[in-house]
PDB file of N, CA and C in Angstrom:
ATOM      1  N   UNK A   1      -4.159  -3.896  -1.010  1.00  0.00           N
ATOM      2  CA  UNK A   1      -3.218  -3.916  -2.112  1.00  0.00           C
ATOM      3  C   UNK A   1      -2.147  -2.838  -1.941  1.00  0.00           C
ATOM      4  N   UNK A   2      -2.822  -1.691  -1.276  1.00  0.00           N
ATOM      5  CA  UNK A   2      -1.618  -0.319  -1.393  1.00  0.00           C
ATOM      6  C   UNK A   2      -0.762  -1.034  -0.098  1.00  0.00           C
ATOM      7  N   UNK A   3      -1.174  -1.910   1.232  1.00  0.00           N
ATOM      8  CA  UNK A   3      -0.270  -2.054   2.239  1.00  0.00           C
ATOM      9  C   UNK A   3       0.615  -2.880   1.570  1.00  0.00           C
ATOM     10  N   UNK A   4       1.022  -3.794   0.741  1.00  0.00           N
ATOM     11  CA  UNK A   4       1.637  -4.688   0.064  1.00  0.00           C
ATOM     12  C   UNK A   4       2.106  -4.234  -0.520  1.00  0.00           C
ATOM     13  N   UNK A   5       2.130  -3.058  -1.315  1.00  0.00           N
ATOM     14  CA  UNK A   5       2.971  -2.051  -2.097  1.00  0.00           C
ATOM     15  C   UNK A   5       3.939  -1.300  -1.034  1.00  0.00           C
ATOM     16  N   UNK A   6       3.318  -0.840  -0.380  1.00  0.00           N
ATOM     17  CA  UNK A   6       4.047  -0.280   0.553  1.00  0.00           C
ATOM     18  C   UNK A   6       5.117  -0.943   1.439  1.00  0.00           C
ATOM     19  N   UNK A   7       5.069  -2.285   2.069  1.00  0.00           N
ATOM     20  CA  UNK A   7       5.646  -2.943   1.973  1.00  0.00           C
ATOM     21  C   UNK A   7       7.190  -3.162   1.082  1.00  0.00           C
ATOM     22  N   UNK A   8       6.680  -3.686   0.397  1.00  0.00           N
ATOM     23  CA  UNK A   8       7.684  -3.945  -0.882  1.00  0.00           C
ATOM     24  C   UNK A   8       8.514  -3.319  -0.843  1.00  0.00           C
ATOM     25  N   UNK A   9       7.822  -1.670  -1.323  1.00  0.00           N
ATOM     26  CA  UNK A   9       8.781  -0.487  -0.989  1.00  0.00           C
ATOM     27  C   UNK A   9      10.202  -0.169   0.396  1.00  0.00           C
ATOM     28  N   UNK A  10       9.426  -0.683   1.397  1.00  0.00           N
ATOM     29  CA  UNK A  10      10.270  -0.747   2.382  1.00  0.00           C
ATOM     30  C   UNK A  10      11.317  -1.240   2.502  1.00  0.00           C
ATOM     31  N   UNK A  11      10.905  -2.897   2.287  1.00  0.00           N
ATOM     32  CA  UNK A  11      11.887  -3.612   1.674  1.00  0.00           C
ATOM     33  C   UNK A  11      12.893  -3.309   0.748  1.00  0.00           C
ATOM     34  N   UNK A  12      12.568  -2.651  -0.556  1.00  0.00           N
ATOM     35  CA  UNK A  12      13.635  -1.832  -0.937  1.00  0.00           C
ATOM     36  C   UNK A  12      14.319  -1.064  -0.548  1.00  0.00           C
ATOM     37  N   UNK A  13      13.835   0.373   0.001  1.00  0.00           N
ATOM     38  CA  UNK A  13      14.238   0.852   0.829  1.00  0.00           C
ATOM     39  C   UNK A  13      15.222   0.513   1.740  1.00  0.00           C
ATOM     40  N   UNK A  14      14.703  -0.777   2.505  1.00  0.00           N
ATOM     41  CA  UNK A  14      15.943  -1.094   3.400  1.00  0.00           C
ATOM     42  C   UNK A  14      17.097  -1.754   2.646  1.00  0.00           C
ATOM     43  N   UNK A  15      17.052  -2.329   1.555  1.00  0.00           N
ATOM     44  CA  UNK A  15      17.920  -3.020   0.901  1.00  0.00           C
ATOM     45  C   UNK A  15      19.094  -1.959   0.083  1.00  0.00           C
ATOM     46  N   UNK A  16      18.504  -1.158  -0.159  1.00  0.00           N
ATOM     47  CA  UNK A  16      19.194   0.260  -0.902  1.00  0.00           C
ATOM     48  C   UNK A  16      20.250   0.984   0.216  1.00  0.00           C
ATOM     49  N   UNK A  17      19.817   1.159   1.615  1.00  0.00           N
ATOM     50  CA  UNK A  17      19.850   1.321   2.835  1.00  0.00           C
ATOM     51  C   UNK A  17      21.270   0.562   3.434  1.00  0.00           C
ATOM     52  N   UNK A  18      21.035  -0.622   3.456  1.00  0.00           N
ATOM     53  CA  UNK A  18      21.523  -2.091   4.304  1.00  0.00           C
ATOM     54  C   UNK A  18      22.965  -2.358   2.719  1.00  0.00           C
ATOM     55  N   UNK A  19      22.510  -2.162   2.007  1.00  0.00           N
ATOM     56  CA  UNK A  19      23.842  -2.940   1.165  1.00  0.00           C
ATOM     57  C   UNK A  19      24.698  -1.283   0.449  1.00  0.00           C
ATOM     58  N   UNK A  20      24.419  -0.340   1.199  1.00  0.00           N
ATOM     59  CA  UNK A  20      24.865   0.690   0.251  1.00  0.00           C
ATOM     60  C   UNK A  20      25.024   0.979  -0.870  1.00  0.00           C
ATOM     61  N   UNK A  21      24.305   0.693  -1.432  1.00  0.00           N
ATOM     62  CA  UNK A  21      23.804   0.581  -3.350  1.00  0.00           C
ATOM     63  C   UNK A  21      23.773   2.145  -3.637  1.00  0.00           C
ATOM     64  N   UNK A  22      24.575   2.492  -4.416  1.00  0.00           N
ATOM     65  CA  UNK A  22      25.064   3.843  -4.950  1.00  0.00           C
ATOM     66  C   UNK A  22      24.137   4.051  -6.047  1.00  0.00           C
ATOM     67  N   UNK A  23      22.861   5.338  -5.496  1.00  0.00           N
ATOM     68  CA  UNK A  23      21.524   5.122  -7.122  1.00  0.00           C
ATOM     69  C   UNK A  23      21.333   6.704  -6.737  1.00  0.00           C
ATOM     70  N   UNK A  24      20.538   7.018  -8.041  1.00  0.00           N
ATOM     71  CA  UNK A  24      21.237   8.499  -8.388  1.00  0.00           C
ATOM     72  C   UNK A  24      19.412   8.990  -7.510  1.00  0.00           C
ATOM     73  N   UNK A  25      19.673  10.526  -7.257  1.00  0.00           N
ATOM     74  CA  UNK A  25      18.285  11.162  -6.146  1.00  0.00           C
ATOM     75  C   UNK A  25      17.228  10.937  -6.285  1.00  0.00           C
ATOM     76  N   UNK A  26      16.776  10.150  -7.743  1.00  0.00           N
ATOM     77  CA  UNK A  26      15.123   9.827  -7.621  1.00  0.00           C
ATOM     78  C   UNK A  26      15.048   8.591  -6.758  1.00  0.00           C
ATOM     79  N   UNK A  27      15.967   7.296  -6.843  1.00  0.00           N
ATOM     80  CA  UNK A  27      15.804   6.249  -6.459  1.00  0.00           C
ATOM     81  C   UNK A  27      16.760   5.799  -5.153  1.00  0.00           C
ATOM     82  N   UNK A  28      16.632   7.138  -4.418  1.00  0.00           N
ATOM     83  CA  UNK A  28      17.378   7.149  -2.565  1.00  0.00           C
ATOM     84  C   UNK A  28      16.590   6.491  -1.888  1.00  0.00           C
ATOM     85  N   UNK A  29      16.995   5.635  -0.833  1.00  0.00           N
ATOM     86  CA  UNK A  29      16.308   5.059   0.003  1.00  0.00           C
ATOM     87  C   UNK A  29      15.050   6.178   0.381  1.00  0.00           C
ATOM     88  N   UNK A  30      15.407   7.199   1.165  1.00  0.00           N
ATOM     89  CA  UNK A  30      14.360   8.183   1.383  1.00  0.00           C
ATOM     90  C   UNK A  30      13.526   8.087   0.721  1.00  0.00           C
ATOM     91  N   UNK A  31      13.675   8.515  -0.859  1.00  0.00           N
ATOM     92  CA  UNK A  31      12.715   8.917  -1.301  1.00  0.00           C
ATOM     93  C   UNK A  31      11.766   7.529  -1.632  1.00  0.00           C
ATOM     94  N   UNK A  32      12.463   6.197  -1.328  1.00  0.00           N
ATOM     95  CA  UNK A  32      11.857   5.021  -1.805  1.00  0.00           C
ATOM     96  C   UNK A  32      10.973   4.688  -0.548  1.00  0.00           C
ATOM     97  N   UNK A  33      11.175   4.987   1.117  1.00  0.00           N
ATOM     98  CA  UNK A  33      10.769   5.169   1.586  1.00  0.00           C
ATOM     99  C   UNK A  33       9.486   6.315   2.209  1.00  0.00           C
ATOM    100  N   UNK A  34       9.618   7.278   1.594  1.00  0.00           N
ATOM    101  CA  UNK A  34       8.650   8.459   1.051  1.00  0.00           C
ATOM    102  C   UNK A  34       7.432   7.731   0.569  1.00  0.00           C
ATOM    103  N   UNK A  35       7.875   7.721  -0.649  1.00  0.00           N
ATOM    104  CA  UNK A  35       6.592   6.210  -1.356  1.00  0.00           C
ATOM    105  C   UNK A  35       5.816   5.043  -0.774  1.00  0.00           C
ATOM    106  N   UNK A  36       6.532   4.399   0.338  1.00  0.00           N
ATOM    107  CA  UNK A  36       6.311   3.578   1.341  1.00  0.00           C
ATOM    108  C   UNK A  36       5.302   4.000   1.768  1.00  0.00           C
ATOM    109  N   UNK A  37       5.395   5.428   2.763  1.00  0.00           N
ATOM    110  CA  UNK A  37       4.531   5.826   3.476  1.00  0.00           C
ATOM    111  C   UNK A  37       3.713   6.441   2.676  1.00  0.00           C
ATOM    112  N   UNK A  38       3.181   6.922   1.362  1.00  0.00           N
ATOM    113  CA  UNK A  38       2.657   7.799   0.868  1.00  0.00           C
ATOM    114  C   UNK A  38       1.706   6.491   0.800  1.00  0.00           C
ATOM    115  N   UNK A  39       1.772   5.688   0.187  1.00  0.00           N
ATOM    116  CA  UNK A  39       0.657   3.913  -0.345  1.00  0.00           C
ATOM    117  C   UNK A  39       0.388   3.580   1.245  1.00  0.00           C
ATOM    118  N   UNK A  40       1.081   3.626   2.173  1.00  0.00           N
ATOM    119  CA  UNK A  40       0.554   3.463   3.615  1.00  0.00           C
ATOM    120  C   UNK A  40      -0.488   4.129   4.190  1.00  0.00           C
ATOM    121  N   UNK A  41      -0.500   5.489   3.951  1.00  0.00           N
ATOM    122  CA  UNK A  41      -1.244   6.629   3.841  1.00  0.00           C
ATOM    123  C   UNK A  41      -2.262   6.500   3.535  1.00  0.00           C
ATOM    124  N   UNK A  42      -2.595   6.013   1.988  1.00  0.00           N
ATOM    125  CA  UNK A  42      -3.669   6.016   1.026  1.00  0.00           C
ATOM    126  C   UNK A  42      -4.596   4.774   1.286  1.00  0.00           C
ATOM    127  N   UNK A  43      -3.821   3.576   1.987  1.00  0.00           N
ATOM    128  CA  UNK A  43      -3.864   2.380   2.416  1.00  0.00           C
ATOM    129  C   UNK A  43      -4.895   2.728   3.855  1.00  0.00           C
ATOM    130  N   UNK A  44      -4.389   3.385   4.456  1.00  0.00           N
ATOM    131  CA  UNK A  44      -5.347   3.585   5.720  1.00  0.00           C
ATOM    132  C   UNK A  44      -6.517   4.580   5.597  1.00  0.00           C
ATOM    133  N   UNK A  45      -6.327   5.622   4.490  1.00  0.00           N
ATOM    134  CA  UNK A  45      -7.761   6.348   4.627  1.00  0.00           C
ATOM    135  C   UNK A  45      -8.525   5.462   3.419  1.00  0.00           C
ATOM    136  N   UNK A  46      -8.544   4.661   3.061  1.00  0.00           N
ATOM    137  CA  UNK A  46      -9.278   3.711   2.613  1.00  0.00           C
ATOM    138  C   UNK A  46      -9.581   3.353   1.194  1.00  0.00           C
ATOM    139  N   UNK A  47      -8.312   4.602   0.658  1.00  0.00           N
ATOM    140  CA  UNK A  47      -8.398   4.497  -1.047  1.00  0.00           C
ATOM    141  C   UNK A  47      -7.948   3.286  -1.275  1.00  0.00           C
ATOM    142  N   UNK A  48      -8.129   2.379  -2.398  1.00  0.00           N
ATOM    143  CA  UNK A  48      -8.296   1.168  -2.947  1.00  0.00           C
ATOM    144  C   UNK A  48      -8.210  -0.054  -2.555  1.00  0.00           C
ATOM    145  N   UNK A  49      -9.194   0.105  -1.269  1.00  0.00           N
ATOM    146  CA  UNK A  49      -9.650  -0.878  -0.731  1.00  0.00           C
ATOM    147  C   UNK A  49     -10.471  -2.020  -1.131  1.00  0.00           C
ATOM    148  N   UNK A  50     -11.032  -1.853  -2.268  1.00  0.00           N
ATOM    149  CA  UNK A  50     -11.829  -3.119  -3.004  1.00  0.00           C
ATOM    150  C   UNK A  50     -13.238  -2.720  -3.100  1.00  0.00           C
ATOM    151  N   UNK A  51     -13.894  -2.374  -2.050  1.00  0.00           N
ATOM    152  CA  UNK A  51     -15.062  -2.429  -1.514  1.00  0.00           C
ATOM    153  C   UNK A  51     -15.934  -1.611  -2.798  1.00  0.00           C
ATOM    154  N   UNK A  52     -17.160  -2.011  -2.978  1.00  0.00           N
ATOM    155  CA  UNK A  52     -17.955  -1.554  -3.722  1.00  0.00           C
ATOM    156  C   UNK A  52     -18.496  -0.222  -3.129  1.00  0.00           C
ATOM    157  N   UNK A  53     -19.413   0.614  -3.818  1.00  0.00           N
ATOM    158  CA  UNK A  53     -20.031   1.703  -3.216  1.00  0.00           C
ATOM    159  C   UNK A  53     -21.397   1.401  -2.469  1.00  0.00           C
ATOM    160  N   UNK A  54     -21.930   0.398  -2.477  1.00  0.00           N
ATOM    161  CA  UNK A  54     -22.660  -0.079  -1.590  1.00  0.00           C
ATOM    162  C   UNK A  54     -22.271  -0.863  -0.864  1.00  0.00           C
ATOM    163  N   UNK A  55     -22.536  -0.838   0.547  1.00  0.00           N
ATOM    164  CA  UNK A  55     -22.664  -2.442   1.072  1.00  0.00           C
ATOM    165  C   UNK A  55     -23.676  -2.995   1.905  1.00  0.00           C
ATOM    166  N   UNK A  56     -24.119  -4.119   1.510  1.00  0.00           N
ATOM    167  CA  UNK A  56     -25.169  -5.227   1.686  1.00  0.00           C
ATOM    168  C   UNK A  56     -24.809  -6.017   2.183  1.00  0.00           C
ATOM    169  N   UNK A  57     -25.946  -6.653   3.461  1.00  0.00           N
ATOM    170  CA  UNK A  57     -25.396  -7.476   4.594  1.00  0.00           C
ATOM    171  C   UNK A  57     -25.699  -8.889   3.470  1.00  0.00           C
ATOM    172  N   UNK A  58     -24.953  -9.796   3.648  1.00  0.00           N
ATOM    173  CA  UNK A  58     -25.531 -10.894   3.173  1.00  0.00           C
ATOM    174  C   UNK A  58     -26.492 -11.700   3.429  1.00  0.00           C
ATOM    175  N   UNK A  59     -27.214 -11.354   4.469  1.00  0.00           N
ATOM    176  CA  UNK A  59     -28.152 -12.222   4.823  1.00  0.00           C
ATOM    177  C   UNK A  59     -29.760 -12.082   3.926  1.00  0.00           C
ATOM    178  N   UNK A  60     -29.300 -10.360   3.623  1.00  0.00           N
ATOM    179  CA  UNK A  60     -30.651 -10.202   2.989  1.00  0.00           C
ATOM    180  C   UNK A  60     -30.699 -10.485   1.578  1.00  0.00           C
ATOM    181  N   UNK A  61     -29.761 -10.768   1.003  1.00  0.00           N
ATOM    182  CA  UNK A  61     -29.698 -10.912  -0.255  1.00  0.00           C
ATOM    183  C   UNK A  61     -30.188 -12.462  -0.661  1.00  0.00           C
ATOM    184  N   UNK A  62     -29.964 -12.793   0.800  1.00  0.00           N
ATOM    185  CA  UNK A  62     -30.619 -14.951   0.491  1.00  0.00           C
ATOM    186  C   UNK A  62     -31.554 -15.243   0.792  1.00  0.00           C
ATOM    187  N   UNK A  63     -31.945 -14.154   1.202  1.00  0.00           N
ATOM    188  CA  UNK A  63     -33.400 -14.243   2.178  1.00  0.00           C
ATOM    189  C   UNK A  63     -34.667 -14.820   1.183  1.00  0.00           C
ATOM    190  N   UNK A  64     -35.362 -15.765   1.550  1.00  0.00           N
ATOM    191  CA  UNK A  64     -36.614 -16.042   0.518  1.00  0.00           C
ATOM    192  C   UNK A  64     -37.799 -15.541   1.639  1.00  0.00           C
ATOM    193  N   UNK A  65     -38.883 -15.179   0.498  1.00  0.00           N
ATOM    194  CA  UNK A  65     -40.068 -14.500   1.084  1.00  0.00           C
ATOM    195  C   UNK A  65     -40.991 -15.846   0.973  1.00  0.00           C
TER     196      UNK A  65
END
């Protein structure tokens, strides 16, 4: 979910970038790109990745005795 954010961002970024869109220092390409990589970041060390705090192979969970 954060690589898809991040994404997006880029995309803005380049669009802010690419059409010279005049926007005041919070919303500079940079800094929209900043953001990009910050959710890219968070995206690869594995924050909100989905995953539960356990994980269980599925096989054992179907398993009948």
């Amino acid at each position: 979910m954060l690589a898809i954010a991040a994404a997006v961002l880029f995309f803005i970024a380049f669009l802010i970038n690419a059409a010279e869109i005049a926007t005041n220092g919070v919303f500079s390409s940079g800094n929209v790109m900043i953001l990009g990589l910050m959710l890219l970041a968070l995206h690869l060390a594995g924050i909100g990745s989905g995953w539960g705090g356990r994980a269980r192979s599925w096989g054992s969970r179907n398993r009948r005795r």
